[in-house]
N, C-alpha and C. Protein backbone atom coordinates (compact mmCIF):
# COMPACT_ATOMS: atom_id res chain seq x y z
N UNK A 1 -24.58 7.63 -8.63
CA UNK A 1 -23.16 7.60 -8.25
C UNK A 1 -22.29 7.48 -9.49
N UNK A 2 -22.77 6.77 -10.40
CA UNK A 2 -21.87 6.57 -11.96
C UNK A 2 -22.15 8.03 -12.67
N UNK A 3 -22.86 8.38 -12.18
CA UNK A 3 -22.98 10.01 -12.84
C UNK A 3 -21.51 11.12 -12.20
N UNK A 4 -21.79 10.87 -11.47
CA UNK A 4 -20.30 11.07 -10.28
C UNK A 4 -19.12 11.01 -10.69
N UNK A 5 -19.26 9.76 -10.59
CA UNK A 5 -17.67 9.23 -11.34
C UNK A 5 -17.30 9.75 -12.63
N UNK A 6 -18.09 9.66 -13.55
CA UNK A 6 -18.36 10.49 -14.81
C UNK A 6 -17.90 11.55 -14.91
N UNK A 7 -18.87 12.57 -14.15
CA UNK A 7 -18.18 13.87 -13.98
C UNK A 7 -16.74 14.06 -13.51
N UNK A 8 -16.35 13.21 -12.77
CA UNK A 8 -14.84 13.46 -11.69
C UNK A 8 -13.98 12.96 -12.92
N UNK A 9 -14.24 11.47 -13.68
CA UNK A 9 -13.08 12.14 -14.45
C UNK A 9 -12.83 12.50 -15.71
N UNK A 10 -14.17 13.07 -16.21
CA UNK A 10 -14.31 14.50 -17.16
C UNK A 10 -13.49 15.64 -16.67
N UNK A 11 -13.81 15.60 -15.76
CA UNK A 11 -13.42 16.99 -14.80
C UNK A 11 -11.54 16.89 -14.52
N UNK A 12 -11.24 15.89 -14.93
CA UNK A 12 -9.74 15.49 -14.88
C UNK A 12 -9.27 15.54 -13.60
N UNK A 13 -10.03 14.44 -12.44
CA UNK A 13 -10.09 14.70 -10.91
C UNK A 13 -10.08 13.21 -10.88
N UNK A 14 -8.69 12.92 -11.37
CA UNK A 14 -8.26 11.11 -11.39
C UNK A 14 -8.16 11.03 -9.97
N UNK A 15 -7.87 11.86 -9.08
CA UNK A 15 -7.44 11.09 -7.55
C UNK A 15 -8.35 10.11 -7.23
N UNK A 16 -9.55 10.55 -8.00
CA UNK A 16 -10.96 9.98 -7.25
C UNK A 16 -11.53 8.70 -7.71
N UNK A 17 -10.88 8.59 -9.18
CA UNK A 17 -11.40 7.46 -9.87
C UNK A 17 -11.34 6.09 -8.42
N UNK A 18 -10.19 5.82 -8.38
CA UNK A 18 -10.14 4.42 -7.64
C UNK A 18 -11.39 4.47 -6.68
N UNK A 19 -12.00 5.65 -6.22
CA UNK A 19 -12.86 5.84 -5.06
C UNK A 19 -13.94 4.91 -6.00
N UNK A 20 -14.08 5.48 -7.21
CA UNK A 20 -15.28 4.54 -7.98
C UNK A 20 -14.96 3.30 -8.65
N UNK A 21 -14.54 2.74 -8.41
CA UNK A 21 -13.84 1.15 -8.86
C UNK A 21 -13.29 0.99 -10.39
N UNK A 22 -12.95 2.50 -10.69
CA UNK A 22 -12.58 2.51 -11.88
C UNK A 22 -10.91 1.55 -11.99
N UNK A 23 -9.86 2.11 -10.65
CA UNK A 23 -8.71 1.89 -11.53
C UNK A 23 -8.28 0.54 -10.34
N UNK A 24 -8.51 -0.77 -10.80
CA UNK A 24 -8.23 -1.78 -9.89
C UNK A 24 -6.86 -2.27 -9.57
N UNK A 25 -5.81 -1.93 -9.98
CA UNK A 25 -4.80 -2.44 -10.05
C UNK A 25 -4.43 -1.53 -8.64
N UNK A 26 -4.76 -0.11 -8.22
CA UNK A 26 -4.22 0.58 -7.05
C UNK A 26 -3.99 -0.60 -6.09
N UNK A 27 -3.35 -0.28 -5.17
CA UNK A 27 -2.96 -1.01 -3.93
C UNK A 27 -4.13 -0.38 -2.78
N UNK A 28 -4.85 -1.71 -2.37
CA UNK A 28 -5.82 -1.46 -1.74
C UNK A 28 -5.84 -0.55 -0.67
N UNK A 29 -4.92 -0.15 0.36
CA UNK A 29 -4.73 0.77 1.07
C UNK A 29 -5.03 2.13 0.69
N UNK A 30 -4.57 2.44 -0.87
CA UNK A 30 -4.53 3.47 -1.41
C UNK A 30 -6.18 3.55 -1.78
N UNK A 31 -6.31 2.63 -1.82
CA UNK A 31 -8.28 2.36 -2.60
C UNK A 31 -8.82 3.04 -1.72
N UNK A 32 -8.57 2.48 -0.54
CA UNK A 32 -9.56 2.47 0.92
C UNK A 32 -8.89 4.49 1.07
N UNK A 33 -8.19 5.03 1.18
CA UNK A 33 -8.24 6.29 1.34
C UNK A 33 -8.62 7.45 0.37
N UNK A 34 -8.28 6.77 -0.83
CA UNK A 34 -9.12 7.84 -2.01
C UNK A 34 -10.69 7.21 -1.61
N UNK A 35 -10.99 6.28 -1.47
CA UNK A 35 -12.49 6.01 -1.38
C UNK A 35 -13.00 6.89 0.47
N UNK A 36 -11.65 6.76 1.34
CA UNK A 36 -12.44 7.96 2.42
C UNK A 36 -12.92 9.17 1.93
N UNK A 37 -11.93 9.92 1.13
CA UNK A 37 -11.83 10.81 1.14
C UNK A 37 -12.97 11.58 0.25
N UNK A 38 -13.16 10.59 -0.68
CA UNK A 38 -13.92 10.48 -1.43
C UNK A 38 -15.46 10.98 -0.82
N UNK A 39 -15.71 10.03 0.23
CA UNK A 39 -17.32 9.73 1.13
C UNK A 39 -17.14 11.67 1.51
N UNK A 40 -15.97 11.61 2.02
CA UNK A 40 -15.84 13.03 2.69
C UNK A 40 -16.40 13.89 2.38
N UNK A 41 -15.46 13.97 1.07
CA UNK A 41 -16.17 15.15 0.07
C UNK A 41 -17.49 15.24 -0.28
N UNK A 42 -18.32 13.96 -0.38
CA UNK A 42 -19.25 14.21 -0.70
C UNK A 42 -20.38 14.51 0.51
N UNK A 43 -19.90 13.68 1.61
CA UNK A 43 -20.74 14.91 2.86
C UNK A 43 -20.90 16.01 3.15
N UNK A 44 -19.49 16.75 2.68
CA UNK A 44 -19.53 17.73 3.26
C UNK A 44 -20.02 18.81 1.54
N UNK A 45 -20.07 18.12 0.92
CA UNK A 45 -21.12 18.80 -0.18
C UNK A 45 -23.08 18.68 -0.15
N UNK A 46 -23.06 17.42 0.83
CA UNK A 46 -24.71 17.14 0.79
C UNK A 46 -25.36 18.28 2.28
């Protein structure tokens, strides 16, 4: 999963950081939906 995160923000695909507990200061609401959206994406890639 830290390989993940890695890539996303190499890849300059900050929406996603907070999904990986990179940026803590977000407002948790905002956490909890980049982190849905996050799971999303990656289902519908597996």
């Amino acid at each position: 999963i830290h390989v993940t995160c890695r890539k996303l923000l190499e890849g300059g695909i900050r929406l996603l950081a907070p999904a990986c507990g990179v940026i803590t200061t977000t407002p948790l609401s905002h956490l909890r939906a980049m982190r849905d959206a996050a799971a999303s994406e990656v289902e519908s890639h597996s």
